[in-house]
C-alpha atoms as a PDB file:
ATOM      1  CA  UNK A   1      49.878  21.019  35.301  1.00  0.00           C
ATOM      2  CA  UNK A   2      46.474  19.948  36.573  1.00  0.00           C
ATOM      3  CA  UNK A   3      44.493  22.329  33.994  1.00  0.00           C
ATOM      4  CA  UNK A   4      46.451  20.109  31.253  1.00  0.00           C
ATOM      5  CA  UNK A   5      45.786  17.209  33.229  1.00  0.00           C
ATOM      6  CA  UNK A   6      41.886  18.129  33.221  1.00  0.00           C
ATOM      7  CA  UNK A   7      42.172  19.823  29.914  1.00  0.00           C
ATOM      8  CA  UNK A   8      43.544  16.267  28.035  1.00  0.00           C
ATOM      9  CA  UNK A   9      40.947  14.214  30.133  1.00  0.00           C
ATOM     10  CA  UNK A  10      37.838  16.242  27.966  1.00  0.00           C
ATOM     11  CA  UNK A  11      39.498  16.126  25.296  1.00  0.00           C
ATOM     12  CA  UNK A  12      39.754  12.325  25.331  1.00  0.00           C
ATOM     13  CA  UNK A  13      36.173  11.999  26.645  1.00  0.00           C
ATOM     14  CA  UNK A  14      34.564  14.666  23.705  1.00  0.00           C
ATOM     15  CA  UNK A  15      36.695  12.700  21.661  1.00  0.00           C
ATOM     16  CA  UNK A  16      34.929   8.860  22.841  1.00  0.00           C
ATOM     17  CA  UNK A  17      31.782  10.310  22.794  1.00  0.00           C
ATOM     18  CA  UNK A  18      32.089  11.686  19.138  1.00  0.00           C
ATOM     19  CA  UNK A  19      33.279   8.328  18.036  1.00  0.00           C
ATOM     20  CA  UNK A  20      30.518   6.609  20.210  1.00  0.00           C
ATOM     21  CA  UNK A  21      27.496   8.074  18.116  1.00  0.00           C
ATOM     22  CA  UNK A  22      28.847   7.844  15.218  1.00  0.00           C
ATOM     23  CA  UNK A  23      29.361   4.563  15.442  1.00  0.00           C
ATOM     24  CA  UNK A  24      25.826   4.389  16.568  1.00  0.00           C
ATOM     25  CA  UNK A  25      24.579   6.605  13.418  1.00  0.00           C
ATOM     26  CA  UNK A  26      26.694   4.162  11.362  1.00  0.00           C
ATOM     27  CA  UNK A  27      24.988   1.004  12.991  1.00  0.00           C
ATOM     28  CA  UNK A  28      21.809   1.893  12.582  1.00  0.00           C
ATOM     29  CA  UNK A  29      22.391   2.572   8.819  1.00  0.00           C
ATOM     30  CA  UNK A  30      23.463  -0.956   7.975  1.00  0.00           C
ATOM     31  CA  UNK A  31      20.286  -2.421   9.781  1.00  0.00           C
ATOM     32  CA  UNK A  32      18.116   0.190   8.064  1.00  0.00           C
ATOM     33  CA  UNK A  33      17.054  -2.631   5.498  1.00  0.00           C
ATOM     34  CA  UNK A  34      16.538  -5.531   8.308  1.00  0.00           C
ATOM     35  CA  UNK A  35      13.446  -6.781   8.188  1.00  0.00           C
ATOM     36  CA  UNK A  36      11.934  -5.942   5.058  1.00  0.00           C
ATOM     37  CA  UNK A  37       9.886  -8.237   2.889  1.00  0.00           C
ATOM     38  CA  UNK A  38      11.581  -9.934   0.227  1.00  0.00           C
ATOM     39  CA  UNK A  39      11.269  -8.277  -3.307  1.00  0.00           C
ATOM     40  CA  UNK A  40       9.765  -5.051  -1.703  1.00  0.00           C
ATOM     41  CA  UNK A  41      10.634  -2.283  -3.437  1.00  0.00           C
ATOM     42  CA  UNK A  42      11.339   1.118  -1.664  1.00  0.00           C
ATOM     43  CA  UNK A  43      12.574   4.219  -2.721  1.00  0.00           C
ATOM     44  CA  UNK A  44      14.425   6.447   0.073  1.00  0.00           C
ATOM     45  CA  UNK A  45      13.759  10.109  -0.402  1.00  0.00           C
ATOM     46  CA  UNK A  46      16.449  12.271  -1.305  1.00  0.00           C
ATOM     47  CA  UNK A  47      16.021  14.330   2.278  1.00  0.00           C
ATOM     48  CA  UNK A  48      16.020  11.198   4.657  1.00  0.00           C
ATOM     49  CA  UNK A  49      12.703  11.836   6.041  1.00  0.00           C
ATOM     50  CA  UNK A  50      10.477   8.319   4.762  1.00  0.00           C
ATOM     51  CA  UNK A  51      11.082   5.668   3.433  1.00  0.00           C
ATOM     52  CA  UNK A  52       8.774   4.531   0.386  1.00  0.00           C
ATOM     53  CA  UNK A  53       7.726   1.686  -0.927  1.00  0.00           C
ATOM     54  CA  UNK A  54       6.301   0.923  -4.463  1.00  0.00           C
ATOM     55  CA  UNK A  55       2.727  -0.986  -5.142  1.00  0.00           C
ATOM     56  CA  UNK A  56       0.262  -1.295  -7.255  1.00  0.00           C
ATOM     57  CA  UNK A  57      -3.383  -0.068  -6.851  1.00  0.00           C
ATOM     58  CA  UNK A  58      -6.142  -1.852  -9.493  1.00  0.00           C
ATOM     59  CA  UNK A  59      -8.455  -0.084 -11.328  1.00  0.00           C
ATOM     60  CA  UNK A  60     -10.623  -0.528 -14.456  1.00  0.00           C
ATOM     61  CA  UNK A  61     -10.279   0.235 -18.290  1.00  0.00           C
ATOM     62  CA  UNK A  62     -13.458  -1.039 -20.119  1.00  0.00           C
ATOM     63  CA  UNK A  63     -12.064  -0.724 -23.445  1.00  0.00           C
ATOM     64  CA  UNK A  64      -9.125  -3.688 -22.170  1.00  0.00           C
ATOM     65  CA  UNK A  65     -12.506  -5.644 -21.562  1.00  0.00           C
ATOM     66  CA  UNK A  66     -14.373  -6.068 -24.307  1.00  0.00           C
ATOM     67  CA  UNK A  67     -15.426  -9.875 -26.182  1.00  0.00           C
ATOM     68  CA  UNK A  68     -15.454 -10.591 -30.081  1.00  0.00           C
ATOM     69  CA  UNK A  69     -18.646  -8.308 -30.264  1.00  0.00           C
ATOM     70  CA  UNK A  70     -17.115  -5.140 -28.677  1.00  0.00           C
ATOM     71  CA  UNK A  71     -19.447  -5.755 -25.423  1.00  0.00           C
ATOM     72  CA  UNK A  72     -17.680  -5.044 -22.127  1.00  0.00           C
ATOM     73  CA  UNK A  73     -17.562  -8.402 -20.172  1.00  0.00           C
ATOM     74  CA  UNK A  74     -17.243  -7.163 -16.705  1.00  0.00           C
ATOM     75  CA  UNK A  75     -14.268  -9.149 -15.928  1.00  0.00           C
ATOM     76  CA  UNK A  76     -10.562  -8.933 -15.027  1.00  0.00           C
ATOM     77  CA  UNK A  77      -9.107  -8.279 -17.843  1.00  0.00           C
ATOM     78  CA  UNK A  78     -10.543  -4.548 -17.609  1.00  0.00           C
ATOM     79  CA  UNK A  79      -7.682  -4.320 -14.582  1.00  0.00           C
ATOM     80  CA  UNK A  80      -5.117  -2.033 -15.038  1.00  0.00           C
ATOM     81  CA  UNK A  81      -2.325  -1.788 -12.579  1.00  0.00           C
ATOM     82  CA  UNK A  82      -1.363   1.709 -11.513  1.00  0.00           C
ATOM     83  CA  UNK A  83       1.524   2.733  -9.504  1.00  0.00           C
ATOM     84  CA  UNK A  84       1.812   4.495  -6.065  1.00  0.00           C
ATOM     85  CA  UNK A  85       3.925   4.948  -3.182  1.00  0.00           C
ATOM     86  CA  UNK A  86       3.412   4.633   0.761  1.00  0.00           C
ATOM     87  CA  UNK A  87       5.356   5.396   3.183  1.00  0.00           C
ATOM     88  CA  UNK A  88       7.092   1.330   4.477  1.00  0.00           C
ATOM     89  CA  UNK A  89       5.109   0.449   7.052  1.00  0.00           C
ATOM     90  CA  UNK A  90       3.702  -2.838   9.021  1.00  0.00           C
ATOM     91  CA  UNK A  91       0.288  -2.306   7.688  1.00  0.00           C
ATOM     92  CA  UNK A  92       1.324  -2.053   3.732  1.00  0.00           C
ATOM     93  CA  UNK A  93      -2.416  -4.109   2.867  1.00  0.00           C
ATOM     94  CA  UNK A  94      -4.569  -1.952   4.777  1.00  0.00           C
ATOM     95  CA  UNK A  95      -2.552   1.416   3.707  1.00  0.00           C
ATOM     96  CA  UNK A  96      -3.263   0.278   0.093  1.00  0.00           C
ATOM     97  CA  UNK A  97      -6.813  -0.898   0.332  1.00  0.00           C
ATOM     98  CA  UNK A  98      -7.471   2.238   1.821  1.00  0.00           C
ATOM     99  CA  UNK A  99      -5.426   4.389  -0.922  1.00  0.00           C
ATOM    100  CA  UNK A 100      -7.417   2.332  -3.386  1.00  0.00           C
ATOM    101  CA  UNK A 101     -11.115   3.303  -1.942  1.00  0.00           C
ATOM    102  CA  UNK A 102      -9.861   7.250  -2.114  1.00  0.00           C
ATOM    103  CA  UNK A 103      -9.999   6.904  -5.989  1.00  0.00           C
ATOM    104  CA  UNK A 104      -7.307   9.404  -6.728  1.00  0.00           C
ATOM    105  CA  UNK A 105      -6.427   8.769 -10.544  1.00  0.00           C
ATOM    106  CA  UNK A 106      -4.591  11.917 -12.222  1.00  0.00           C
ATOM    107  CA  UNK A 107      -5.604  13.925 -15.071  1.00  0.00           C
ATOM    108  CA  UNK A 108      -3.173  11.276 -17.432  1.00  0.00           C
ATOM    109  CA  UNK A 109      -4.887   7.626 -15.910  1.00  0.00           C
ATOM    110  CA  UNK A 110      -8.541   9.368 -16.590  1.00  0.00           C
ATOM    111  CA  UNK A 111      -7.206  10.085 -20.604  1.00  0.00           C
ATOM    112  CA  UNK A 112      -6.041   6.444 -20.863  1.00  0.00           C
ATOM    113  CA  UNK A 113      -9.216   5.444 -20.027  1.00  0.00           C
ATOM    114  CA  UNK A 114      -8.769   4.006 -16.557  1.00  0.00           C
ATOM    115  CA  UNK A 115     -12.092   4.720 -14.505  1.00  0.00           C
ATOM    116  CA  UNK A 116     -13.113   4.016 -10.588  1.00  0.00           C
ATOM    117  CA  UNK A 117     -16.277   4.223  -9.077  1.00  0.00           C
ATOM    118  CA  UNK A 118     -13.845   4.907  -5.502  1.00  0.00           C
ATOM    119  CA  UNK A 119     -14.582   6.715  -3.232  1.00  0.00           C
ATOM    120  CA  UNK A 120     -18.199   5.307  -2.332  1.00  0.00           C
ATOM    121  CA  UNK A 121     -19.595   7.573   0.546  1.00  0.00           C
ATOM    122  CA  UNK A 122     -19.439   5.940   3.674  1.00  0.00           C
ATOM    123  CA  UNK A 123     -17.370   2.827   2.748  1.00  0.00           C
ATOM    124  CA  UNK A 124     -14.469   2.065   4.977  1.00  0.00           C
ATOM    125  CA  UNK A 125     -12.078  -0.730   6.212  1.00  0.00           C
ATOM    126  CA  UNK A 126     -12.683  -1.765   8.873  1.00  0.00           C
ATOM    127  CA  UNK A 127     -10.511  -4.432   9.294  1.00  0.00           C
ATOM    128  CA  UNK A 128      -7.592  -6.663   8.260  1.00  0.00           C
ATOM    129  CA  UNK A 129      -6.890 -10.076   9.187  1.00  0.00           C
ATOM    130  CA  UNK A 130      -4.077 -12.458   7.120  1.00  0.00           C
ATOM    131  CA  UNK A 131      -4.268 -15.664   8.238  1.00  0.00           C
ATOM    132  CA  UNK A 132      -2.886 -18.935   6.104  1.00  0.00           C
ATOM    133  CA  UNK A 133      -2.905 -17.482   3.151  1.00  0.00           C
ATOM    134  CA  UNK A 134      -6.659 -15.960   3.373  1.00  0.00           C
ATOM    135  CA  UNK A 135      -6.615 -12.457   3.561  1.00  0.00           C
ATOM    136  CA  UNK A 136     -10.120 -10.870   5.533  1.00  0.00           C
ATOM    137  CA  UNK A 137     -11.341  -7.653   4.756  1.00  0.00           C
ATOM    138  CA  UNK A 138     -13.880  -5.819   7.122  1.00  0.00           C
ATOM    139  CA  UNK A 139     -15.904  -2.970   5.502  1.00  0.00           C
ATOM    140  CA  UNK A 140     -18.405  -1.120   6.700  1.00  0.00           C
ATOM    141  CA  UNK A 141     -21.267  -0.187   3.965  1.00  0.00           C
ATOM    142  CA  UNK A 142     -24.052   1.643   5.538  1.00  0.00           C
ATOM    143  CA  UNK A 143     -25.401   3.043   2.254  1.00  0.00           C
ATOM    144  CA  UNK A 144     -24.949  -0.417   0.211  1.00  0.00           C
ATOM    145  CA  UNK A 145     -22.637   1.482  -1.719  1.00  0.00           C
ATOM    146  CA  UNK A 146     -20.974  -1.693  -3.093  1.00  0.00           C
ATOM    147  CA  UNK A 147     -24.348  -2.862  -4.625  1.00  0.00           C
ATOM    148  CA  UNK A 148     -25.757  -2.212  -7.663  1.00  0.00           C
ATOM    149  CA  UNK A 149     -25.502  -4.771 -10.586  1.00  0.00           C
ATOM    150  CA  UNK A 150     -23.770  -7.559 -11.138  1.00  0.00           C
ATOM    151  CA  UNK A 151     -20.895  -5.887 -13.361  1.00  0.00           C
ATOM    152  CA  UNK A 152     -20.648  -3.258 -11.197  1.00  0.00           C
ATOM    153  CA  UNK A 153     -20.272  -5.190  -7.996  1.00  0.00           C
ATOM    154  CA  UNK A 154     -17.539  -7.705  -9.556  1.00  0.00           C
ATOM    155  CA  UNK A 155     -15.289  -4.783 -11.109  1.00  0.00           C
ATOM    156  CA  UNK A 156     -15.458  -3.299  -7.451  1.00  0.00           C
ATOM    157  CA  UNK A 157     -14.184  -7.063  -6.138  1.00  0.00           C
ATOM    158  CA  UNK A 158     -11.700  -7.428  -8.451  1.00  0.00           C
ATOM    159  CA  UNK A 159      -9.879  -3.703  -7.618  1.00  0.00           C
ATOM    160  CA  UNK A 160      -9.758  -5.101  -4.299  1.00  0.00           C
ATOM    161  CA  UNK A 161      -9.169  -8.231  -4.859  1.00  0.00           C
ATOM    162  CA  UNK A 162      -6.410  -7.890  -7.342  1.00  0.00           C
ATOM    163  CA  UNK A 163      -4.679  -4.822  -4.401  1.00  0.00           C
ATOM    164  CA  UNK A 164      -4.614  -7.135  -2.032  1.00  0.00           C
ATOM    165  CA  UNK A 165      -3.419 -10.438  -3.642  1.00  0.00           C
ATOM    166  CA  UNK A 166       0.186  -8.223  -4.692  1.00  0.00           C
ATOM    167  CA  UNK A 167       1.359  -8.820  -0.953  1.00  0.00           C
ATOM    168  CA  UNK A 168       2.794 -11.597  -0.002  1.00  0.00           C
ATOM    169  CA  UNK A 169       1.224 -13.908   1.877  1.00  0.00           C
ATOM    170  CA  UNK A 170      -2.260 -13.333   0.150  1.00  0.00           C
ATOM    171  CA  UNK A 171      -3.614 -16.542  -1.862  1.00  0.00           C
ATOM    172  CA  UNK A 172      -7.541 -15.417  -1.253  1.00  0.00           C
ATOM    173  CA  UNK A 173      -9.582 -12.847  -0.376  1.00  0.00           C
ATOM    174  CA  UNK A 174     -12.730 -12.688   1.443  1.00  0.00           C
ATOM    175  CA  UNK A 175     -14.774  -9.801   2.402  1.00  0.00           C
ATOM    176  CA  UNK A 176     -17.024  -9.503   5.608  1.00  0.00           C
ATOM    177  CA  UNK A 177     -19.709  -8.767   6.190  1.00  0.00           C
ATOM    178  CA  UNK A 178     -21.139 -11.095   3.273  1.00  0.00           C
ATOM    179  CA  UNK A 179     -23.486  -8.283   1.833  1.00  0.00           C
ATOM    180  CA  UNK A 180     -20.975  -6.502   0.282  1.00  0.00           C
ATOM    181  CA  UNK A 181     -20.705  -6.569  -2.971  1.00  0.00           C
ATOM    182  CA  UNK A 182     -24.322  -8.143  -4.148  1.00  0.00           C
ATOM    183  CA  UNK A 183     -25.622  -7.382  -7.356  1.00  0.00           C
END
């Protein structure tokens, strides 16, 4: 009678325990979206492992950027919005800033046209501060990398502008230190 006794106590305690974690599993899959920005877009991968999120990295077609005379103006209407994925993080502007200074277009962006000058040797963010509505960036330039001409410099700015200013939050840029980007 006691082995019963015993046996029918585990049973009822495997039993709680099982129903304990999966409550627990079940929990922690309705809160799974808590927290996340409005209208941010994420795509969970098929395996469970990360979660991604969707953004949009700026680079530069010259032929979208041409006046009347066929002269390329240098401006922003040579942006052109390219699509990537990073893992859903806390530190979405500074993972994208950073994914846009690797260069990185494919074989397909190149044959549309779409060009970067990214990656510059040695230039790296430094730092991120987002602060009523004014989004910092810190770089570090040894070489003067971002320099070079005035259409050059600005189409640099704009990538980076334009990245940053798809997060929420962002109504300006500004870039320190204040040599950067100088014809």
């Amino acid at each position: 009678m006691k082995k019963i006794f015993w046996w029918a106590i585990g049973v009822v305690i495997v039993t709680g325990v099982i129903i304990a974690v999966g409550f627990l599993v079940w929990q922690s899959g309705q809160n799974k979206d808590a927290g996340l920005v409005d209208g941010e877009r994420e795509v969970r991968q098929a395996d469970g492992e990360a979660e991604l999120r969707k953004i949009k990295l700026y680079f530069y077609n010259p032929e979208n950027d041409k006046d009347e005379a066929g002269d390329v103006k240098c401006g922003r209407d040579g942006l052109v919005a390219v699509e990537r994925e990073i893992p859903v993080s806390k530190t979405p502007i500074q993972e994208a800033i950073n994914l846009l200074l690797e260069g990185g277009l494919n074989q397909v962006e190149r044959e549309a046209g779409i060009t970067t000058e990214f990656p510059l040797a040695g230039v790296e963010l430094k730092g991120v501060n987002l602060q009523d509505g004014v989004l910092t960036l810190e770089f570090a330039d040894p070489g003067n990398k971002t320099s070079g001409g005035a259409c050059r410099a600005g189409i640099l700015w704009f990538q980076i502008e334009a990245t940053a200013k798809q997060f929420e939050g962002v109504a300006e840029v500004r870039f320190t230190p204040e040599t950067l980007f100088q014809p």
